[in-house]
Structures are given as C-alpha cells and as structure tokens.
Protein backbone atom coordinates (compact mmCIF):
# COMPACT_ATOMS: atom_id res chain seq x y z
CA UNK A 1 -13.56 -8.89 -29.19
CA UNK A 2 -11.27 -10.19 -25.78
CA UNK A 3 -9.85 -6.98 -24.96
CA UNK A 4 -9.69 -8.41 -21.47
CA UNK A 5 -8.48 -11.62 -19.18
CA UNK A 6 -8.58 -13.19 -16.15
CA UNK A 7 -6.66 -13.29 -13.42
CA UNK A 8 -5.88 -16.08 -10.92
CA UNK A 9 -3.60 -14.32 -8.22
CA UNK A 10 -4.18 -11.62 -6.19
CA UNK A 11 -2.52 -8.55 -6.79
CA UNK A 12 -1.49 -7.89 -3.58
CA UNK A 13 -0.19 -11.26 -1.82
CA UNK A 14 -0.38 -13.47 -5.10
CA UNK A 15 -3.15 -15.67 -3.34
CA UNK A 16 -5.54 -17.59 -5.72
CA UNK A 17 -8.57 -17.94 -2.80
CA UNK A 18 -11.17 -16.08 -3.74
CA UNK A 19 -15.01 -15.37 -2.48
CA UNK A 20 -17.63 -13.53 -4.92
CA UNK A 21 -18.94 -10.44 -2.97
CA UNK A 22 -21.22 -8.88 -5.61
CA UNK A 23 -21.54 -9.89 -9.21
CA UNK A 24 -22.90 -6.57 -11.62
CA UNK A 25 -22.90 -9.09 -14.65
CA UNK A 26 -21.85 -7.46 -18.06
CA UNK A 27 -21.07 -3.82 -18.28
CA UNK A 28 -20.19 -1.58 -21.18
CA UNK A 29 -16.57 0.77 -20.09
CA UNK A 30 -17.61 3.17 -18.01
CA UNK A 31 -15.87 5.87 -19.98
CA UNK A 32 -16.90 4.55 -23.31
CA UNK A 33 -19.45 7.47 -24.53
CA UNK A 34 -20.38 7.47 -28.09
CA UNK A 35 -21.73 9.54 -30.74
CA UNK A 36 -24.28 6.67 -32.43
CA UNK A 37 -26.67 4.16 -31.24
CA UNK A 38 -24.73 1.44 -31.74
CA UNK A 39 -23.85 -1.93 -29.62
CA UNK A 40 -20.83 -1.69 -27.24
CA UNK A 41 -18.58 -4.29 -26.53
CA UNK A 42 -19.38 -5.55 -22.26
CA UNK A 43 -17.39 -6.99 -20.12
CA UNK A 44 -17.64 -9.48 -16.51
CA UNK A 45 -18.08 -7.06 -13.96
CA UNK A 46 -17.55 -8.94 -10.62
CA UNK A 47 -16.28 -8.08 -7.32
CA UNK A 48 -14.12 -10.43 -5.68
CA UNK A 49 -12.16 -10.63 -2.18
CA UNK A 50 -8.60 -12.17 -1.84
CA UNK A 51 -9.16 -14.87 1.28
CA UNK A 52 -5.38 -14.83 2.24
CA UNK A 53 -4.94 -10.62 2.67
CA UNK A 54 -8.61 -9.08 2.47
CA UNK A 55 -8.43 -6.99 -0.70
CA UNK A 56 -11.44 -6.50 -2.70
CA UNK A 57 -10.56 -6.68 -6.49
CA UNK A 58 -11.71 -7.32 -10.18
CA UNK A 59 -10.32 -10.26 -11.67
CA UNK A 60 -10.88 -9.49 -15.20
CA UNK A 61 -8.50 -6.90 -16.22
CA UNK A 62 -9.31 -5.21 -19.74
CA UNK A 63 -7.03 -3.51 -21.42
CA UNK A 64 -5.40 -0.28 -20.50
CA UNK A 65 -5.60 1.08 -23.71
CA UNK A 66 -8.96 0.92 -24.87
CA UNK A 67 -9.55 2.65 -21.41
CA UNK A 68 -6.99 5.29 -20.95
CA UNK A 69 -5.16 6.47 -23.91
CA UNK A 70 -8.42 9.00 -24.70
CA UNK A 71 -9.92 9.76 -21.48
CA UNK A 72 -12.96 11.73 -21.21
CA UNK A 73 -13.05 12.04 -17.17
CA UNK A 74 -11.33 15.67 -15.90
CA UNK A 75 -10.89 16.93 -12.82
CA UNK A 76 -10.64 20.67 -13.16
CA UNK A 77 -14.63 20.31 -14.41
CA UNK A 78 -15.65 19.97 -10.94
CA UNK A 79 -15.35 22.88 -8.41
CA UNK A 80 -15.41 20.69 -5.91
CA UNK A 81 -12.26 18.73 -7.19
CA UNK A 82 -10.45 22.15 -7.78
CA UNK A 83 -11.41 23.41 -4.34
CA UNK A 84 -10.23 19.64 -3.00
CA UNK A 85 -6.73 19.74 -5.11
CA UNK A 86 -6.21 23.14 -3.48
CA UNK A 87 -6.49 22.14 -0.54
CA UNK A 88 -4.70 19.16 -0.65
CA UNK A 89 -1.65 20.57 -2.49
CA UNK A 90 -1.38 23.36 0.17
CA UNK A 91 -1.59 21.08 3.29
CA UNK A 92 1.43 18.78 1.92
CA UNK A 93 3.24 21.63 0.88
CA UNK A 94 2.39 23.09 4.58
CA UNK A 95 3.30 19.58 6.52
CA UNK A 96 6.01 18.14 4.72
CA UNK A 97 7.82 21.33 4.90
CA UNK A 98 8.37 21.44 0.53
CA UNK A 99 10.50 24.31 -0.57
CA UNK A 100 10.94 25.91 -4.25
CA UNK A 101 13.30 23.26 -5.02
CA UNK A 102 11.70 20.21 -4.08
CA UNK A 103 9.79 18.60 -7.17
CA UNK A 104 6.42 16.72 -6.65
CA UNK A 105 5.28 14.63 -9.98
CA UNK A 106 1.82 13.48 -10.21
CA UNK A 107 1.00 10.07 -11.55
CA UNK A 108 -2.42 9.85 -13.18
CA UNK A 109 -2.00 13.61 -13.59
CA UNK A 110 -5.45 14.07 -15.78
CA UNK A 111 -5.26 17.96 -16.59
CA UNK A 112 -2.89 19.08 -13.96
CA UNK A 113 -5.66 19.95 -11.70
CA UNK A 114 -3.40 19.27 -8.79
CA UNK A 115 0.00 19.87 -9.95
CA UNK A 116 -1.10 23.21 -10.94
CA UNK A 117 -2.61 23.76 -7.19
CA UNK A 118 1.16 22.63 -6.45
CA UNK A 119 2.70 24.94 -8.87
CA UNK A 120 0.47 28.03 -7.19
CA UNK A 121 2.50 26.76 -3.88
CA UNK A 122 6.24 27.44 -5.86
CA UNK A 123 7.36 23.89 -5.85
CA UNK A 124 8.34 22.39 -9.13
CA UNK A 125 6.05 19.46 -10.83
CA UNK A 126 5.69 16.92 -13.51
CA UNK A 127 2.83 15.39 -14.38
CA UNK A 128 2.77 11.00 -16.11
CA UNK A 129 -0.46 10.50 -18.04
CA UNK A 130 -1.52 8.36 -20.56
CA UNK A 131 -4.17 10.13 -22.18
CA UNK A 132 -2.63 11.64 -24.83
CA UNK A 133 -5.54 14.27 -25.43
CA UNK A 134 -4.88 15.05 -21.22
CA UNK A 135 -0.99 15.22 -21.64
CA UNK A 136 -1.25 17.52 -24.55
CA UNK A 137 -3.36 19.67 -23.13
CA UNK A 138 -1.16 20.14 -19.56
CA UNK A 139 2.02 20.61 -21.80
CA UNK A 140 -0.14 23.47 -24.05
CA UNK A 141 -0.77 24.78 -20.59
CA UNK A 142 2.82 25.22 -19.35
CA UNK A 143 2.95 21.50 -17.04
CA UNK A 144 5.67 19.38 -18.25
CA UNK A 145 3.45 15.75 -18.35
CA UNK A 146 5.00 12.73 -20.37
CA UNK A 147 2.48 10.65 -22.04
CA UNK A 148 3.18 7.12 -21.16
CA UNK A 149 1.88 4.70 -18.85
CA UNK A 150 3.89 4.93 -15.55
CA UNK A 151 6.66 2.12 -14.88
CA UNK A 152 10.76 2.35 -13.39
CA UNK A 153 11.43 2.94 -17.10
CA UNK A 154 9.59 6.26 -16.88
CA UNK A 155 10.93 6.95 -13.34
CA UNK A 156 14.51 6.55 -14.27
CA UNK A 157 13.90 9.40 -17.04
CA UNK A 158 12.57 11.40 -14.67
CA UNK A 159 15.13 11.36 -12.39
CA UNK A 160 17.99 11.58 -14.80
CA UNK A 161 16.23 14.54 -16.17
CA UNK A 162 14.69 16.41 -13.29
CA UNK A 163 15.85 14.66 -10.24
CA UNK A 164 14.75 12.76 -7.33
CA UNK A 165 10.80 13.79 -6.24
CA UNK A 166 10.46 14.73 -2.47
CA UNK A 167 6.74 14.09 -3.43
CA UNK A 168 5.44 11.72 -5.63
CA UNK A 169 1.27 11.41 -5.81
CA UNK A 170 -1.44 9.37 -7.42
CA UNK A 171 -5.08 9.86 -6.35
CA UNK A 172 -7.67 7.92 -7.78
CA UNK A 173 -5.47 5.98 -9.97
CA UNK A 174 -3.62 3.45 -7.50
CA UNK A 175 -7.11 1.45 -7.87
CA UNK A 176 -6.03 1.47 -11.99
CA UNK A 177 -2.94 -0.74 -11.53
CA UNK A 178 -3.15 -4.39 -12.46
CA UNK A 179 0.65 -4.32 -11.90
CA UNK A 180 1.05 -2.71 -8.36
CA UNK A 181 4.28 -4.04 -7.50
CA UNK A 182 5.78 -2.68 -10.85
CA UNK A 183 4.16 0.47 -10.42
CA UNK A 184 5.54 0.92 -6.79
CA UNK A 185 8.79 -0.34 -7.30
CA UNK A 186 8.55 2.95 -10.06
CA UNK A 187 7.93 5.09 -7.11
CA UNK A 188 10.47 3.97 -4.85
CA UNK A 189 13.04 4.41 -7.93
CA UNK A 190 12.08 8.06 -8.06
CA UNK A 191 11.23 8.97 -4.70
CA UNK A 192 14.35 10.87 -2.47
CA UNK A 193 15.33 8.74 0.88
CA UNK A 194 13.16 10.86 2.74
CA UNK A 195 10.73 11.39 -0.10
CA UNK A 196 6.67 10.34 0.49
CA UNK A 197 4.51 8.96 -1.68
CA UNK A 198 1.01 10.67 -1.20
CA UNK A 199 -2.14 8.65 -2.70
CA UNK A 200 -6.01 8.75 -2.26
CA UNK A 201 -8.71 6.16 -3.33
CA UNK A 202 -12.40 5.75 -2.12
CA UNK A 203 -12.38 3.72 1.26
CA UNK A 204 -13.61 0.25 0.97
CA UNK A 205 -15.49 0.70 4.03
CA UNK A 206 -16.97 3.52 3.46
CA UNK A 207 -18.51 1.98 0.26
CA UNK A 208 -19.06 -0.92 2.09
CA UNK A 209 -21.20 0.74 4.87
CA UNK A 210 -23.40 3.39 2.18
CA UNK A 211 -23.92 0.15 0.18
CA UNK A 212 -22.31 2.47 -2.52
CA UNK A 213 -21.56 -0.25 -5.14
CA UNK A 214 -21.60 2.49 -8.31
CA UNK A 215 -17.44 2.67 -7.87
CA UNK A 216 -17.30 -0.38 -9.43
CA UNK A 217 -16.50 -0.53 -12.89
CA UNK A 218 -13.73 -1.50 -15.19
CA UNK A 219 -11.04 0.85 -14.86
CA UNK A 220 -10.74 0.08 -11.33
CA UNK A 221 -9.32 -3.23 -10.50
CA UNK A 222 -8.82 -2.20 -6.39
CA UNK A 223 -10.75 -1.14 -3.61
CA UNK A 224 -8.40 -0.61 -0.21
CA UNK A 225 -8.94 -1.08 3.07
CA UNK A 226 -5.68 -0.02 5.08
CA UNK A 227 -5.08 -3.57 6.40
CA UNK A 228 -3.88 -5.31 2.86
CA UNK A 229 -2.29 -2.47 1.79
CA UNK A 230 0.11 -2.22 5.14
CA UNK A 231 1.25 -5.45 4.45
CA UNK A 232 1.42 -5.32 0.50
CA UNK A 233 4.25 -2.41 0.96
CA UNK A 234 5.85 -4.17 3.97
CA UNK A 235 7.06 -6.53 1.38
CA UNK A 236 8.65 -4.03 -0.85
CA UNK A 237 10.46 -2.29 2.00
CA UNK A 238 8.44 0.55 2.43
CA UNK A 239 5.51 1.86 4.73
CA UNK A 240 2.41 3.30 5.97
CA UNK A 241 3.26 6.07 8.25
CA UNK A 242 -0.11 7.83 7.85
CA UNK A 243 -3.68 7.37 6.66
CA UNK A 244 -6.66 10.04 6.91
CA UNK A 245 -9.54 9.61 5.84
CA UNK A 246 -11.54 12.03 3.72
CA UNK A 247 -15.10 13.55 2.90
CA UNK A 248 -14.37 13.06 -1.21
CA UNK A 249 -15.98 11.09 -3.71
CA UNK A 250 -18.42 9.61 -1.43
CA UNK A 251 -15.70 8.51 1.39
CA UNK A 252 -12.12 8.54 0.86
CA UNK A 253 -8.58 7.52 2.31
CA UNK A 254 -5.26 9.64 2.29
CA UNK A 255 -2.16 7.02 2.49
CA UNK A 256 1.26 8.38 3.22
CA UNK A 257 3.86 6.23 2.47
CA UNK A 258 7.86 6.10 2.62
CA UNK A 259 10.69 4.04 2.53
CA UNK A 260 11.27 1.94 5.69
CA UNK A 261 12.76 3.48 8.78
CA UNK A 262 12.34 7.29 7.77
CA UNK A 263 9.58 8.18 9.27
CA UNK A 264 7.32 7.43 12.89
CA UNK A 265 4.43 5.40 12.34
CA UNK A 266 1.22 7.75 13.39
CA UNK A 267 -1.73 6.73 15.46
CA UNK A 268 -3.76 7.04 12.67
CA UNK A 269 -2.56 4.01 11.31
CA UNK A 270 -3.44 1.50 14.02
CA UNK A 271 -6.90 3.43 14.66
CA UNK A 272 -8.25 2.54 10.85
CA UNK A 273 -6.84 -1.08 11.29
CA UNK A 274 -8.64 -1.91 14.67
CA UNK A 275 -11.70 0.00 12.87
CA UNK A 276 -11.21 -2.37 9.95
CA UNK A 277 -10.78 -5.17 11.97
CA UNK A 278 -14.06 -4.58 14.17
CA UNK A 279 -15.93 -4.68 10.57
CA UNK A 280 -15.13 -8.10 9.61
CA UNK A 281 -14.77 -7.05 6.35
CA UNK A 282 -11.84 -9.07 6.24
CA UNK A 283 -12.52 -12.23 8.20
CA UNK A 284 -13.16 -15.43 6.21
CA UNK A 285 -15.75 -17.15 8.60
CA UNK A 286 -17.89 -13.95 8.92
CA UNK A 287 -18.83 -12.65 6.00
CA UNK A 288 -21.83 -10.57 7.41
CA UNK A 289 -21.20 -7.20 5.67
CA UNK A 290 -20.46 -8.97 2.16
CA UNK A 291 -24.08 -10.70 2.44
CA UNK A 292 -25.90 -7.10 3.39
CA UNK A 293 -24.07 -5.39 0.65
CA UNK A 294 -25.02 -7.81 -2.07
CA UNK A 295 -28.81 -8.24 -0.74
CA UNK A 296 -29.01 -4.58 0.14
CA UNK A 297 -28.38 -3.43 -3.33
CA UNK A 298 -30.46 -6.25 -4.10
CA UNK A 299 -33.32 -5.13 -2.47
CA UNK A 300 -32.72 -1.50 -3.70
CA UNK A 301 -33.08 -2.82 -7.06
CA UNK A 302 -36.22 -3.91 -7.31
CA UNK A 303 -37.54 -1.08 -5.45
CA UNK A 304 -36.19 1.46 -7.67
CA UNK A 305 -36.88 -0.60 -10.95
CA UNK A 306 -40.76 -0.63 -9.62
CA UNK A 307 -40.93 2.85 -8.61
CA UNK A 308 -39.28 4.29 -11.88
CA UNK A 309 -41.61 2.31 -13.60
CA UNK A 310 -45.13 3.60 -12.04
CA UNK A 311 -43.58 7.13 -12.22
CA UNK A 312 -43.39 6.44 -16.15
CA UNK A 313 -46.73 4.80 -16.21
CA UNK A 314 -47.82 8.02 -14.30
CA UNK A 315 -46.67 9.67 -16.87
CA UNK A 316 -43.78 11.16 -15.19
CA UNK A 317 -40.95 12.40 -16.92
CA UNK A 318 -37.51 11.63 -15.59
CA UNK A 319 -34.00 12.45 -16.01
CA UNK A 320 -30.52 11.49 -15.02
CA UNK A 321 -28.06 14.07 -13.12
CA UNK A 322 -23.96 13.02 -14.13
CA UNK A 323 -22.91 10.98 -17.09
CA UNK A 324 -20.18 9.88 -14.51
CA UNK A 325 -18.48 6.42 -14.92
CA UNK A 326 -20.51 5.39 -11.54
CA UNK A 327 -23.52 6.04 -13.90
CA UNK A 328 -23.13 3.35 -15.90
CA UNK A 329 -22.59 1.10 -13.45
CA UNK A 330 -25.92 1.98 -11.88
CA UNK A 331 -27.60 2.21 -15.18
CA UNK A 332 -26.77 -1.21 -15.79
CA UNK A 333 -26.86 -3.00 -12.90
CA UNK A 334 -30.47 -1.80 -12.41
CA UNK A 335 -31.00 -2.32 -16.19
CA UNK A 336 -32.12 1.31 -16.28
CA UNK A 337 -32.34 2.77 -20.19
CA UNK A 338 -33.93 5.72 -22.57
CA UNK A 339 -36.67 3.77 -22.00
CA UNK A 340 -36.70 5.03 -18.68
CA UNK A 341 -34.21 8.50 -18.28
CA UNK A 342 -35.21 10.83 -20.98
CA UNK A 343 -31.64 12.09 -20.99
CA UNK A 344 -28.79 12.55 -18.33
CA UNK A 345 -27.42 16.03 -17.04
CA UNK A 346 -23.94 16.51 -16.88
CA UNK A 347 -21.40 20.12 -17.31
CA UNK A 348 -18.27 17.97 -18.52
CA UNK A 349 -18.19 20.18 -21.66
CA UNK A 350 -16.63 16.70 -23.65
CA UNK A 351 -19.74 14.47 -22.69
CA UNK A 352 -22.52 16.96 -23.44
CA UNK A 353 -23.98 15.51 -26.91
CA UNK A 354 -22.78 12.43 -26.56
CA UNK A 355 -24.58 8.83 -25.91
CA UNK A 356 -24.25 7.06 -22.89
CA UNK A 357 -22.04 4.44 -22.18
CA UNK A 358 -24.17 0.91 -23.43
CA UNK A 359 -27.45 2.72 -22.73
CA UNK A 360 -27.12 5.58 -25.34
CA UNK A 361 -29.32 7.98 -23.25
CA UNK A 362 -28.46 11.10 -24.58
CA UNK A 363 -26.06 13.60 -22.30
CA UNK A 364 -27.36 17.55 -21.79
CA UNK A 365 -25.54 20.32 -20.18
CA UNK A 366 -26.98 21.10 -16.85
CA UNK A 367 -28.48 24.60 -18.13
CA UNK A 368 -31.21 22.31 -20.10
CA UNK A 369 -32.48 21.67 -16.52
CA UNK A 370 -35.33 24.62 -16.44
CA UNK A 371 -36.01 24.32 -19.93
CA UNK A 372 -36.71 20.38 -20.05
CA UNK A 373 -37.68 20.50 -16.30
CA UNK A 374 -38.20 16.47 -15.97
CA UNK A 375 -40.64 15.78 -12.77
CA UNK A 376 -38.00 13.69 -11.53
CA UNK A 377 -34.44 13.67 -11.63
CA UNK A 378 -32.34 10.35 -10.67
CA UNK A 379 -28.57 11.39 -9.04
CA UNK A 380 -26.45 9.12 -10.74
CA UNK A 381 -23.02 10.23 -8.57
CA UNK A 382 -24.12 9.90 -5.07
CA UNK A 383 -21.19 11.61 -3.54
CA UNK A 384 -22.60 15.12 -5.66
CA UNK A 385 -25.88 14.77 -3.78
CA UNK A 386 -25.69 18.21 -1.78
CA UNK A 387 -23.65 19.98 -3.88
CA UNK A 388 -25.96 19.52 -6.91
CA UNK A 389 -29.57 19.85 -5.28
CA UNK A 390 -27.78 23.21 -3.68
CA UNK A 391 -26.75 24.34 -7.28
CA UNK A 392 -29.93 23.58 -8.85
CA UNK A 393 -32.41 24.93 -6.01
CA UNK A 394 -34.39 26.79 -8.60
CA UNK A 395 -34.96 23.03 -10.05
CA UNK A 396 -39.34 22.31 -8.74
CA UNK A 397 -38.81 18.63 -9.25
CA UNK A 398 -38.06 15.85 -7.23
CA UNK A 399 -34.39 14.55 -6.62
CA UNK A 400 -34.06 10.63 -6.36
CA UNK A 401 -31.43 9.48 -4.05
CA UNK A 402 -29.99 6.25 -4.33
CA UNK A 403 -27.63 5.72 -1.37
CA UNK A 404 -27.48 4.78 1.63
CA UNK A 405 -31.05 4.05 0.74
CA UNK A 406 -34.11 5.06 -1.91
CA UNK A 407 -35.24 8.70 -0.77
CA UNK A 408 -36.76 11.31 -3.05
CA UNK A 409 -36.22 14.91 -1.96
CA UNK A 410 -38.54 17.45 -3.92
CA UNK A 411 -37.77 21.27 -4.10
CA UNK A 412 -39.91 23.86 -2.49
C-alpha cells in the first residue's frame, strides 16, 4: 500500500537541491499502535536539507489521514504539558495585552489543553483539529473545535462566524504541514491587522547539538531553524518579530509572527540567526555538524545494541519508559524489539494494552513499575528524563539514558 510520495521541491523556497543528513531506513507510523501482532505497513524515513534556504525536511510525505484523523497523542496526559500550556497561555494573554473580547483559535488544538488554559484567562477560543475522536471530545467539553484539516476555507468560516483572531496558535503542528504556504496564507486570512500568530516546534539546533534524532518520524515533515523560516514568511508579507527559545520537549522555539510593518523586530531575532549562522548548520561547503550527527548516532548504536544485548545474556530484564512516537523511531532505528524490552511503560490511558508501533512490545501503565520491577529500564522520550526518574524514585533499577550520550543512572 503507497499511502505516501515524494517530493522534489522544498517546502519552503521550492528548491530541488538536496543533501541526505541521516537516513533511519523504514519505519512503521509513529502513532500507529495496535491491538494484534500483526505486520505494519513502513515507510522511507530520511532526513534531508534544502541546499538553497537550510531547512531540514522529509521528502516523503504520507498521508494525512492515515495519520491524523484518529490520533492517539494528548496533551492534557502530561503534567508537564498542562503546567507548560498554563504558562504559556497566561504570558500571551499578559504581553499582548488580550482582553475578554479578543478570540485566540488554536490550530492542531488536540484536547484543548491550551485553549482551555486560554479560556481560564477570559478570552474567547476555538479550537481546528482533525482528529475526530480529539474534536469530539473538546466540543463534549464545552470548546467549540471544528473537525477539519486547517486551510483559508476553514479560516473564512471562522471569521464570518466568530470574527477576526487577535491570536491565532499552532505548537507542535507547524512541523505537520506539507502545504505551508496554504496553511499560512489560512492564518493571515483570519488573523486581525495587528493580530500574531504564536507557534512552537522543537529547535533544529537543539536536536542537532543533543544528537536527539528520536523527533524524527512521519508526521513531521519540518524541523526549523529561525533562518529559513524568516525568509519563508518574508515572501508572504509577513514576519518574525520574536523568537524565544524554550526548555520543552527536549529544546524548543517560540516564533511570533505578524503581518508586515505592525510590529518592531526584537533582538531576539538577530541573536538566534548569528547563533545559527556560527553553527554551520546551514552552510553548503561545511557540513561538519551533519557528519557528527549521523556518525554520532551511529556510534551510539552499536553501543547500545551491544550493551542491551549482554544485559539480556546476563539475564537482565529490561523495560521501556513512554510508548511516545519518538519511541518508535528509536526502537527502530536501533532495531530494538520484544526480543529485547519486555514491555514499555507509558500513563496515556489510550496506549496502555496496546502493541507497539511495528515492534508490538506490549504497553503497561506506569503503576506496573514495582510490580514487574525490570533491572533496567530504557527512557524512550529523552526530554522526560528528570521528570520521570523523579516520579519513579521508589523504582531500585537502573535508568538508561540515551542522549546526549549512553549513561545508565541506577536508584539508591
């Protein structure tokens, strides 16, 4: 089954220059859990970066509905994502000044984690998402969401029905769009003149420098560095006035865009670009980081392939900690199966009893920790690291850390 193809122009500039900077080979959907041990369809997974603007990008695209109309990711199952959407809502509402009149919609709302952190701070919302088992669940909760993939279409009904948005949002979704100018021309459509458009995605350098390739997979099709992206919405008449970078999801950054000429351009903006620029990460005839991040994760897997093997021939016992989409990623790329993890840990309430994506290891709640108590336990979402080894402190095993580099840390 092709539920995928291949593109030969970049997203961004429309280039069709490329250089490979990491191939993952074949990988089941990261998403893709299942109830049965059965084969899963896999698709190229390969890394590529545009040689006219710098953006790093997947070239085969596979459909967005096998991946998004029933999504099993959700924010509000993480306290750390609550405790980050609260935050985040109440320092927009704080520094763009909102009032209880302004309305903020959320692209890529999931379940309303955020827009109900917005709600809490008496501004009006509406959520877009295309997973219909996400939508229906916001709108049974009291969040207006419409259930369609975003486009102007879908902008021009919201405005006719609920007005302009001072604040439009899309966080960890902008690296979704195959069709960015489509989708931002949809923004522009809704926002108000003076209206921003808030968005987050993990920082390319940031994965870049932890050699944090598990980020990679299917859904996303973008990884953004600050440089492409400046000149990606010069070209549709609007720009980057602000970028911040943040601690989440392993290394994050926090773009703030409007339409041209209605706002100062910060410091912040030129600060990440020289920082960008100092990396190479973008420059053709140096491509020093792309060689260390392919031959570092190289390197890390053969030395965690050998290790998890003399632990099992030890006769170890070892489990996985987050069914997360990063995990299969990893769990692939390092060819890492039930021959291996006895099962994986997770507290997503939807996973737990479920399969694995293409590895069918099978998914426990995290309160089967003490009772299975494996000697080892592999963290499969790097960016959890602290927060789960400070949750599960009564755990006596060892933790196995994957990034920046291999480290075990063992409970006392």
């Amino acid at each position: 089954m092709k539920d995928y193809i291949h593109k030969e122009n970049c997203r961004l500039c429309g280039g069709s220059l490329f250089k490979l900077v990491m191939s993952l080979g074949n990988s089941s959907l990261a998403n893709e859990l299942v109830d049965e041990d059965l084969e899963q369809d896999t698709f190229p997974l390969d890394l590529f970066r545009c040689e006219l603007c710098g953006h790093y990008q997947l070239l085969d695209v596979v459909s967005p509905d096998r991946m998004f109309k029933h999504y099993l990711y959700v924010s509000g199952t993480s306290k750390l994502m609550r405790d980050h959407f609260a935050n985040y809502a109440e320092t927009i509402v704080k520094d763009l000044r909102l009032k209880s009149d302004d309305l903020v919609c959320d692209i890529g709302s999931n379940d309303s984690t955020l827009l109900k952190a917005f709600a809490k701070n008496n501004v009006k919302v509406i959520g877009v998402e295309p997973a219909e088992n996400l939508a229906a669940q916001s709108n049974k909760e009291g969040i207006r969401t419409i259930s369609k993939f975003f486009s102007v279409d879908v902008a021009k009904e919201i405005v006719k029905d609920f007005g302009k948005a001072s604040v439009v949002t899309s966080n960890n979704c902008f690296a979704h769009l195959d069709d960015m100018r489509g989708f931002v021309e949809g923004v522009k459509e809704m926002l108000a003149d003076d209206g921003v458009f808030v968005f987050e995605n993990a920082y390319l350098l940031d994965m870049l420098k932890t050699n944090d390739f598990s980020q990679v997979y299917h859904e996303h099709v973008g990884y953004f560095g600050l440089m492409p992206l400046k000149l990606f919405f010069r070209t549709l008449g609007m720009i980057i006035f602000d970028a911040q970078l943040i601690d989440i999801h392993g290394g994050s950054i926090r773009f703030f865009v409007v339409k041209d000429g209605s706002r100062e351009i910060k410091p912040s903006v030129a600060k990440i670009i020289k920082d960008e620029e100092d990396s190479d990460v973008y420059n053709p005839s140096l491509d020093f980081t792309n060689k260390d991040f392919h031959c570092n994760n190289l390197i890390t897997k053969v030395k965690l392939k050998e290790r998890l093997l003399t632990l099992k021939g030890q006769g170890k016992t070892i489990a996985g900690a987050f069914a997360s989409a990063k995990s299969t990623t990893l769990l692939h790329y390092f060819e890492i199966g039930k021959d291996i993890l006895d099962c994986i840990f997770d507290d997503a309430p939807e996973k737990i009893g479920k399969l694995s994506s293409g590895k069918h290891i099978p998914i426990l709640p995290f309160s089967a920790l003490s009772e299975k108590s494996p000697d080892y336990v592999l963290i499969l979402s790097y960016n959890f690291t602290d927060f789960v080894i400070k949750k599960h402190s009564d755990y006596k095993g060892t933790w196995i850390v994957l990034f920046p580099e291999i480290k075990e840390i063992k409970n006392v």
